[in-house]
PDB file of N, CA and C in Angstrom:
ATOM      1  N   UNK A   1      32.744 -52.003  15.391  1.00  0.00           N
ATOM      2  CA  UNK A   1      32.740 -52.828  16.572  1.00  0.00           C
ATOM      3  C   UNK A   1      32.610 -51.995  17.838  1.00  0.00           C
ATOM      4  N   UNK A   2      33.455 -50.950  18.226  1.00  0.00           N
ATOM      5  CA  UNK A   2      33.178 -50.106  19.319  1.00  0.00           C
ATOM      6  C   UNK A   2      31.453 -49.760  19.186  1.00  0.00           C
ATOM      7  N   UNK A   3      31.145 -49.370  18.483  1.00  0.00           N
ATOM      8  CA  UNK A   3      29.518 -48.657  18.779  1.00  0.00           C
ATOM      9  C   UNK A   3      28.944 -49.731  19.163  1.00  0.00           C
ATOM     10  N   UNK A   4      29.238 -50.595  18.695  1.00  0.00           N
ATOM     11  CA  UNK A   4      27.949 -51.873  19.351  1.00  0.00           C
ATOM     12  C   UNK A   4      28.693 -52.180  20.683  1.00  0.00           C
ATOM     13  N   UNK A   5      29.879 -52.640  20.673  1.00  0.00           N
ATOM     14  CA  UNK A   5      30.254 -52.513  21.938  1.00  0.00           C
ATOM     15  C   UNK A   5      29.672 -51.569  23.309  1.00  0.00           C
ATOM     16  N   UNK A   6      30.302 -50.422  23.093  1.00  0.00           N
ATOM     17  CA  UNK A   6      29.563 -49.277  23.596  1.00  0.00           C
ATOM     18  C   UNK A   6      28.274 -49.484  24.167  1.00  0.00           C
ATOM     19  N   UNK A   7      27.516 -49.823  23.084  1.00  0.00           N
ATOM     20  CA  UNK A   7      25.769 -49.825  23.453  1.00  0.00           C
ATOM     21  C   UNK A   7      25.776 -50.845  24.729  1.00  0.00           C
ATOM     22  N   UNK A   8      26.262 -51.992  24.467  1.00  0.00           N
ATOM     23  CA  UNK A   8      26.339 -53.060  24.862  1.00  0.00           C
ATOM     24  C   UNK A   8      26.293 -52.862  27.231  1.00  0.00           C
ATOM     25  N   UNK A   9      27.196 -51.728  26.308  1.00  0.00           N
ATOM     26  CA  UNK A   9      27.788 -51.439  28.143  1.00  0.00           C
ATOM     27  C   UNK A   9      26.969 -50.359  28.436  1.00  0.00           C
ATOM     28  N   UNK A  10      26.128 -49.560  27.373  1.00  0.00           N
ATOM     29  CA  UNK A  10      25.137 -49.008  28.233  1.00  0.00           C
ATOM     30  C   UNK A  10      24.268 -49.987  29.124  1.00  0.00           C
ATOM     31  N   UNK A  11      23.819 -50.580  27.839  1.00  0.00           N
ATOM     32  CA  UNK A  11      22.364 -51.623  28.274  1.00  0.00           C
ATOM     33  C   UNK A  11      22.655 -52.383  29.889  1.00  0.00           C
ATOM     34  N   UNK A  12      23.887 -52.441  29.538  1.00  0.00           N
ATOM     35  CA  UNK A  12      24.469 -53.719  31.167  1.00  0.00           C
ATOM     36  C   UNK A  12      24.412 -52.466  32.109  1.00  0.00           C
ATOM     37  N   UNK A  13      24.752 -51.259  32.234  1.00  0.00           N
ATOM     38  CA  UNK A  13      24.733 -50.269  32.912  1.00  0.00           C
ATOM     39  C   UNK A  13      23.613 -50.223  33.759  1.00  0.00           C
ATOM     40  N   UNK A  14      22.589 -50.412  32.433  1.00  0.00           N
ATOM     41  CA  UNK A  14      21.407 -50.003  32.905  1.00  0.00           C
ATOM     42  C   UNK A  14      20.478 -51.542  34.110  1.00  0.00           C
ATOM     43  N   UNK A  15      20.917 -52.320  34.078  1.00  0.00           N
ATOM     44  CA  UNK A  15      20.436 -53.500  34.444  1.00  0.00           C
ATOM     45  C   UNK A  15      21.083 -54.510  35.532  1.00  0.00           C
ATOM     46  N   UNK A  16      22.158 -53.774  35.447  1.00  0.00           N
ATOM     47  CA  UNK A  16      23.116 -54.041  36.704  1.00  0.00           C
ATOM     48  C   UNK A  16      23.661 -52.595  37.569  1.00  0.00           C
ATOM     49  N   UNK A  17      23.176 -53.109  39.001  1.00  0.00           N
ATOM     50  CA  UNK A  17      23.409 -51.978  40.009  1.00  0.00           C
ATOM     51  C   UNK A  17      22.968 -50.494  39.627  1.00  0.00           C
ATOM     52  N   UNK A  18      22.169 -50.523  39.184  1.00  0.00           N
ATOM     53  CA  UNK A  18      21.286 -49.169  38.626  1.00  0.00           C
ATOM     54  C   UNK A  18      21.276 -48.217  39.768  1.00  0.00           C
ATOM     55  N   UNK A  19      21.334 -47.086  39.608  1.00  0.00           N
ATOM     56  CA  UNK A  19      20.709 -45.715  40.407  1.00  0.00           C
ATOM     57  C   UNK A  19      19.986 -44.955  39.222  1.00  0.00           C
ATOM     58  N   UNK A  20      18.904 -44.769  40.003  1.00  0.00           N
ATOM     59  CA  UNK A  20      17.918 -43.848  39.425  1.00  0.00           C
ATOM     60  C   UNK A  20      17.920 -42.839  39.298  1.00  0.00           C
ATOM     61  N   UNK A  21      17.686 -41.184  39.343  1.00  0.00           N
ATOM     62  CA  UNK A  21      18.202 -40.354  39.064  1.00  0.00           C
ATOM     63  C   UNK A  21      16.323 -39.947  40.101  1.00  0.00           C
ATOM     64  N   UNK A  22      14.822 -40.449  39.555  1.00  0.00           N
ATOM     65  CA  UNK A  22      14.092 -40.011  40.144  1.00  0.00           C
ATOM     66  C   UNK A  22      12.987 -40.694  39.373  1.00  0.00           C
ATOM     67  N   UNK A  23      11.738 -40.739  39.465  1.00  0.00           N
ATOM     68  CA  UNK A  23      10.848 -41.213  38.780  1.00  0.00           C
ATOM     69  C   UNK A  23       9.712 -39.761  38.067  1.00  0.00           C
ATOM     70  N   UNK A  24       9.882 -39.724  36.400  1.00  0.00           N
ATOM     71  CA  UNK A  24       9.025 -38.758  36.020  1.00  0.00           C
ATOM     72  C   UNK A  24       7.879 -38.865  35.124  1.00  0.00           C
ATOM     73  N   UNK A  25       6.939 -37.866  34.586  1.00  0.00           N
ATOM     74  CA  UNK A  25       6.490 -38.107  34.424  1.00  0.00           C
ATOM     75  C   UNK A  25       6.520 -37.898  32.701  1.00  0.00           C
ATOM     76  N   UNK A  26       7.571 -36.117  32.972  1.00  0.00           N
ATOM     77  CA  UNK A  26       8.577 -36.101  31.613  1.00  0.00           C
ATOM     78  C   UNK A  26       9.810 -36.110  31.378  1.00  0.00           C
ATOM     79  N   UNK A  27      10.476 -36.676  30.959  1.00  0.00           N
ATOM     80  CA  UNK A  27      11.992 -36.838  30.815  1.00  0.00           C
ATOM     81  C   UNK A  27      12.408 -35.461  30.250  1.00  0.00           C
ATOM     82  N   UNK A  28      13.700 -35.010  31.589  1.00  0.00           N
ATOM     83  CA  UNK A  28      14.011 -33.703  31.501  1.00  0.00           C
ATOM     84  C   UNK A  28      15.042 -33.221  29.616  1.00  0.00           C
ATOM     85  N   UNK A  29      14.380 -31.973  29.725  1.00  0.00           N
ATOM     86  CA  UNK A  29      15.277 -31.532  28.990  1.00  0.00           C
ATOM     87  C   UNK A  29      16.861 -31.601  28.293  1.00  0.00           C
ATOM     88  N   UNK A  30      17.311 -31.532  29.301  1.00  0.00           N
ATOM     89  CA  UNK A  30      18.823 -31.959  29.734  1.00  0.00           C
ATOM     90  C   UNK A  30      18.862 -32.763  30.717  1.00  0.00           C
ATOM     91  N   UNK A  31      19.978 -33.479  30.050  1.00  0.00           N
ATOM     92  CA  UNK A  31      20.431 -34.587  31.514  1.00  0.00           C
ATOM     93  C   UNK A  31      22.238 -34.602  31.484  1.00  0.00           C
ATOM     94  N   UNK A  32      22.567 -35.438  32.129  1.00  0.00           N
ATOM     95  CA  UNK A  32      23.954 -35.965  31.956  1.00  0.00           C
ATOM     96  C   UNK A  32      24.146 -37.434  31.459  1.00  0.00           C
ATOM     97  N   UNK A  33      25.147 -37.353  30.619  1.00  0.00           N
ATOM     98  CA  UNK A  33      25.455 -39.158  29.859  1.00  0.00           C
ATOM     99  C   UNK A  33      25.460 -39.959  31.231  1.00  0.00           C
ATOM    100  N   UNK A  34      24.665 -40.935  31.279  1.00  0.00           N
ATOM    101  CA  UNK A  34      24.361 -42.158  32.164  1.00  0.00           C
ATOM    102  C   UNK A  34      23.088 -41.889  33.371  1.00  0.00           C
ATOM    103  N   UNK A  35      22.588 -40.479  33.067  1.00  0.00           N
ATOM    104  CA  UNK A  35      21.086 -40.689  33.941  1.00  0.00           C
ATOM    105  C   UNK A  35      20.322 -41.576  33.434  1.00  0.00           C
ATOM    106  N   UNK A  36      19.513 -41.808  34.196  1.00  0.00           N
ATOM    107  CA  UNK A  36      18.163 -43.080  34.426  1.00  0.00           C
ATOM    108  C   UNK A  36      17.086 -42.932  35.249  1.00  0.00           C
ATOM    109  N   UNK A  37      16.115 -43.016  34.465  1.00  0.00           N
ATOM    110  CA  UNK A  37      15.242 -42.475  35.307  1.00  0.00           C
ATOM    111  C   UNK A  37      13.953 -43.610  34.940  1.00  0.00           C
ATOM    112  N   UNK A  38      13.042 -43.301  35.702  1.00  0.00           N
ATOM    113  CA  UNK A  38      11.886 -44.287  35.190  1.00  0.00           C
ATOM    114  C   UNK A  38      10.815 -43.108  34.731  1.00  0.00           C
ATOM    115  N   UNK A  39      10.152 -43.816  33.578  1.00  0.00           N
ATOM    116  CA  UNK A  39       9.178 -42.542  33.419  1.00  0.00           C
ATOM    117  C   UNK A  39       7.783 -43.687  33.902  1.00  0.00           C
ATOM    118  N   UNK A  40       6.737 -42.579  33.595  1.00  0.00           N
ATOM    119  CA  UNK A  40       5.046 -42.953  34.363  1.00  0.00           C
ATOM    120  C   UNK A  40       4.767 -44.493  34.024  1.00  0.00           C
ATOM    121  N   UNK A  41       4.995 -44.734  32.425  1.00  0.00           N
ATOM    122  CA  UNK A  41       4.482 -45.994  31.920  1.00  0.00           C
ATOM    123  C   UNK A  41       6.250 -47.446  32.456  1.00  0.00           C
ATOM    124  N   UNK A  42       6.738 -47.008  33.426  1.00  0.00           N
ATOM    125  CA  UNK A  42       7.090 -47.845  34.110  1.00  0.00           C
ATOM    126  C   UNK A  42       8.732 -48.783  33.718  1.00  0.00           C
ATOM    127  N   UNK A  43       9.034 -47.425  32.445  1.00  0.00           N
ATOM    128  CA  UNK A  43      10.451 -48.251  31.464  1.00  0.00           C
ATOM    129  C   UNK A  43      11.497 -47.696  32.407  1.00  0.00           C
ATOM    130  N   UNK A  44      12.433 -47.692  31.907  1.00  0.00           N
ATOM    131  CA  UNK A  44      13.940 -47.189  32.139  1.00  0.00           C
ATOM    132  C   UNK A  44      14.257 -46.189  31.155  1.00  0.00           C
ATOM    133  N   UNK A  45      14.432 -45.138  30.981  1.00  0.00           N
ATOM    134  CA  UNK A  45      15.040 -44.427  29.965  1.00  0.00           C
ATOM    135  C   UNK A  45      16.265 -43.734  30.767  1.00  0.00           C
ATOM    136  N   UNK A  46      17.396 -44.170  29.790  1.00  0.00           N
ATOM    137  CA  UNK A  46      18.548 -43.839  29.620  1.00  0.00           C
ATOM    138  C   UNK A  46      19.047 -42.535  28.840  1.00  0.00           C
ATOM    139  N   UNK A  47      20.004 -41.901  29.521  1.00  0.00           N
ATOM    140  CA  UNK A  47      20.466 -40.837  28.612  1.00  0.00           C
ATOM    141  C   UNK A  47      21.635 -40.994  27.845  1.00  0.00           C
ATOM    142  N   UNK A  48      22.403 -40.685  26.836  1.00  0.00           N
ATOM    143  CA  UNK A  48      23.632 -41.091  26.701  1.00  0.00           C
ATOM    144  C   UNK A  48      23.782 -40.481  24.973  1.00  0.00           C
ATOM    145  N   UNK A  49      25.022 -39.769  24.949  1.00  0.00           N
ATOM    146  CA  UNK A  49      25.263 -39.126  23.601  1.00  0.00           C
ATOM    147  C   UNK A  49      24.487 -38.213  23.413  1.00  0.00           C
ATOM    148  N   UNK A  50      23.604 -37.541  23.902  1.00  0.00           N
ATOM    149  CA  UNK A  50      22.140 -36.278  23.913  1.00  0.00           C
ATOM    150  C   UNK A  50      20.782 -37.466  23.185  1.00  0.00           C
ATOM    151  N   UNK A  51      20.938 -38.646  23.411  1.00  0.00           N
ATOM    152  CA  UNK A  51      19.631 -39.503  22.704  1.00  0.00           C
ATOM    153  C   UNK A  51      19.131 -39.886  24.281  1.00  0.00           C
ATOM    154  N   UNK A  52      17.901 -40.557  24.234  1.00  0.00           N
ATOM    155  CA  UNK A  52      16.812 -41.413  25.456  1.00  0.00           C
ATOM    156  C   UNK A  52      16.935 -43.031  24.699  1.00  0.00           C
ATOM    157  N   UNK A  53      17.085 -43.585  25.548  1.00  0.00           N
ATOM    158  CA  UNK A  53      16.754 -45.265  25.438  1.00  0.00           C
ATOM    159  C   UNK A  53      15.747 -45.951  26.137  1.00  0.00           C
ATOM    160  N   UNK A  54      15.331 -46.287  25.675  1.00  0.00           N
ATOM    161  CA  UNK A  54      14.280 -47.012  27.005  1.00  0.00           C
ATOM    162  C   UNK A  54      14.389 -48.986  27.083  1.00  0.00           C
ATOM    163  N   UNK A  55      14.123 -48.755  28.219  1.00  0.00           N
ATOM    164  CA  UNK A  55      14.475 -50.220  27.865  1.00  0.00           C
ATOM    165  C   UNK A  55      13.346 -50.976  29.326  1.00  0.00           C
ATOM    166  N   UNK A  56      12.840 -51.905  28.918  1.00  0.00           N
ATOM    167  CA  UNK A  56      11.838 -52.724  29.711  1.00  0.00           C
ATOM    168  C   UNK A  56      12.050 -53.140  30.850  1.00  0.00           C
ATOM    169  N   UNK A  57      12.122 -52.682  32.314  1.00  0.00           N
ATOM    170  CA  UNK A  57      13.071 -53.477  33.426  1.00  0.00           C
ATOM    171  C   UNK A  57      12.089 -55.335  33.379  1.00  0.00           C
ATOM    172  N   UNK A  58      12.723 -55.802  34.054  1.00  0.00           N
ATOM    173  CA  UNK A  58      12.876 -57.399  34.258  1.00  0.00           C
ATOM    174  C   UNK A  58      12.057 -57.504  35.992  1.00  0.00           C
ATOM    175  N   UNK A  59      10.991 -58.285  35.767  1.00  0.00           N
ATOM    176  CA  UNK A  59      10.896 -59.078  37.273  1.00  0.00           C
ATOM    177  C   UNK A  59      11.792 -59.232  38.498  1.00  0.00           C
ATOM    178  N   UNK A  60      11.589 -58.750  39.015  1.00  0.00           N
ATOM    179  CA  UNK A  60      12.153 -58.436  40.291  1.00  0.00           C
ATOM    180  C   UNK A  60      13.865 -57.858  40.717  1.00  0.00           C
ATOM    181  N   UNK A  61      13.816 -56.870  39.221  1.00  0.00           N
ATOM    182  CA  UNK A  61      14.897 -55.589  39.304  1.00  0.00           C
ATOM    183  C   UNK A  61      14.641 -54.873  40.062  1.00  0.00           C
ATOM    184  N   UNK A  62      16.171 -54.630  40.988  1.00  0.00           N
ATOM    185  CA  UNK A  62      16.276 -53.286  41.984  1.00  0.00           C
ATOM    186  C   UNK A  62      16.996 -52.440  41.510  1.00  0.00           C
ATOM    187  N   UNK A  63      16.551 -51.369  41.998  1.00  0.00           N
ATOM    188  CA  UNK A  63      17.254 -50.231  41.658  1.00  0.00           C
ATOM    189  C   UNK A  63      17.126 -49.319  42.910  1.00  0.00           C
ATOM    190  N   UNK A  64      18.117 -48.366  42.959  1.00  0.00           N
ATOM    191  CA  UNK A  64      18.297 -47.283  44.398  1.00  0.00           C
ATOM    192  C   UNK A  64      17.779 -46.213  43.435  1.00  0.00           C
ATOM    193  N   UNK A  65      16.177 -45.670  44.046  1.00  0.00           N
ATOM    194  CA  UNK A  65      15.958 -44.562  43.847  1.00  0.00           C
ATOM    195  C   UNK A  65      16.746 -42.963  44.594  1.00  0.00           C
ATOM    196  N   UNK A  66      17.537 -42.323  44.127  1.00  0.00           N
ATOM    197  CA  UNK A  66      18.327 -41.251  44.461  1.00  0.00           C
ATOM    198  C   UNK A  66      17.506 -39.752  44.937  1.00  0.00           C
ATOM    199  N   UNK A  67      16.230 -39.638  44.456  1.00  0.00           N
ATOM    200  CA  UNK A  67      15.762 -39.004  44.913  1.00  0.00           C
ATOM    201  C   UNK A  67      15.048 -38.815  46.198  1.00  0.00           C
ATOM    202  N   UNK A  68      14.637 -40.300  46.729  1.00  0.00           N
ATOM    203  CA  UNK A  68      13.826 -40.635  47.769  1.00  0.00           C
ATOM    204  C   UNK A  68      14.780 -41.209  48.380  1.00  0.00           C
ATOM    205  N   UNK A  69      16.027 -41.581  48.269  1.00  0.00           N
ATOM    206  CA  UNK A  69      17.433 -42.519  49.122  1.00  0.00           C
ATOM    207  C   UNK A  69      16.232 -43.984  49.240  1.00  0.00           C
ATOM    208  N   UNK A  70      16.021 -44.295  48.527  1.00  0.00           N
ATOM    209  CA  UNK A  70      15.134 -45.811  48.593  1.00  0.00           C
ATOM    210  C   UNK A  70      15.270 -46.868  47.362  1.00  0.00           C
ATOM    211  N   UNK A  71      15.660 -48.294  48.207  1.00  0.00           N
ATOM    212  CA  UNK A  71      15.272 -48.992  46.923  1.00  0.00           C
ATOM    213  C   UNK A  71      13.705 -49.312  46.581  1.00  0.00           C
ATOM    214  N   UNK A  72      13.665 -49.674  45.091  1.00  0.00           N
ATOM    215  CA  UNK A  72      12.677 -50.123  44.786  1.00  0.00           C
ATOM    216  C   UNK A  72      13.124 -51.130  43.706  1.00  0.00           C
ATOM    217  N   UNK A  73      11.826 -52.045  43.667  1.00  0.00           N
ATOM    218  CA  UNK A  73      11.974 -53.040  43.210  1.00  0.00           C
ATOM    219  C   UNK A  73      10.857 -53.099  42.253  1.00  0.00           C
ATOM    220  N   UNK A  74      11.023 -54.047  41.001  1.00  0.00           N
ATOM    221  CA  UNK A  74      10.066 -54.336  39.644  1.00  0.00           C
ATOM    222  C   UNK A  74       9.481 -55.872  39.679  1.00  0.00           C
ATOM    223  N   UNK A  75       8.089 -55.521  40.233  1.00  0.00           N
ATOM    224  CA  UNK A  75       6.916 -56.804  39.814  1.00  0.00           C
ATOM    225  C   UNK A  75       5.703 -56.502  40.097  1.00  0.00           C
ATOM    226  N   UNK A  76       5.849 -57.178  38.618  1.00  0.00           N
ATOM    227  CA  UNK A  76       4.758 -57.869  37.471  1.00  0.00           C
ATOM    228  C   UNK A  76       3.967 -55.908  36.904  1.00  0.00           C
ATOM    229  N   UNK A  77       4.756 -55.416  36.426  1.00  0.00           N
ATOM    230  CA  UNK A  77       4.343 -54.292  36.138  1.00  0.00           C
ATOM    231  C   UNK A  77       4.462 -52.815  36.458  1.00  0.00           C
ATOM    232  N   UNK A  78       4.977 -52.813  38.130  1.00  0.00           N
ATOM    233  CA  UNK A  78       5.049 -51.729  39.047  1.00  0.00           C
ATOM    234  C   UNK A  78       6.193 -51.885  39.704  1.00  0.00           C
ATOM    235  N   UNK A  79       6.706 -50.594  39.892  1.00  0.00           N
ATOM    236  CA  UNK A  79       7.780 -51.080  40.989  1.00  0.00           C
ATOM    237  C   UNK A  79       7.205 -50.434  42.268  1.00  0.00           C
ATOM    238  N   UNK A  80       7.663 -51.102  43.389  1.00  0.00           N
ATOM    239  CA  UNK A  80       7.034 -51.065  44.638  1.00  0.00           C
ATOM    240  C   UNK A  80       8.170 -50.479  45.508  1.00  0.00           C
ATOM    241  N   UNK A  81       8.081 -50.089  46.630  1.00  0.00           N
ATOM    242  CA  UNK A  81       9.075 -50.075  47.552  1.00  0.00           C
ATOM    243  C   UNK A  81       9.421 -51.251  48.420  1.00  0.00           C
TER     244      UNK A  81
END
């Protein structure tokens, strides 16, 4: 029950009040448990336990990009500023 749990509260992590970490093009080497980043083809990948998750953002998800101090936002494919 905890592991699915667990997951559970990544995924919400990731989809509620998000910070980004930066947008790449390769997902770094090392990270820290709970970076997020967006890679080129436009997902979310998550770090957590030394694994990547990716997960599909949703129509008109924001997120605070940390590298640029900017939000951006997800539609219909792209996120925009």
């Amino acid at each position: 029950k905890e592991v699915t749990h667990n997951q559970a509260l990544n995924i919400l992590d990731v989809f509620v009040n998000t910070v980004v970490e930066a947008i790449v093009e390769d997902l770094p080497a090392t990270s820290n448990d709970g970076d997020i980043y967006i890679t080129e083809r436009g997902k979310l990948a998550q770090y957590s336990g030394g694994n990547w998750t990716f997960h599909q953002p949703i129509d008109w998800m924001e997120v605070w990009l940390k590298n640029k101090q900017e939000r951006m936002r997800y539609n219909d494919g792209d996120w925009i500023s």
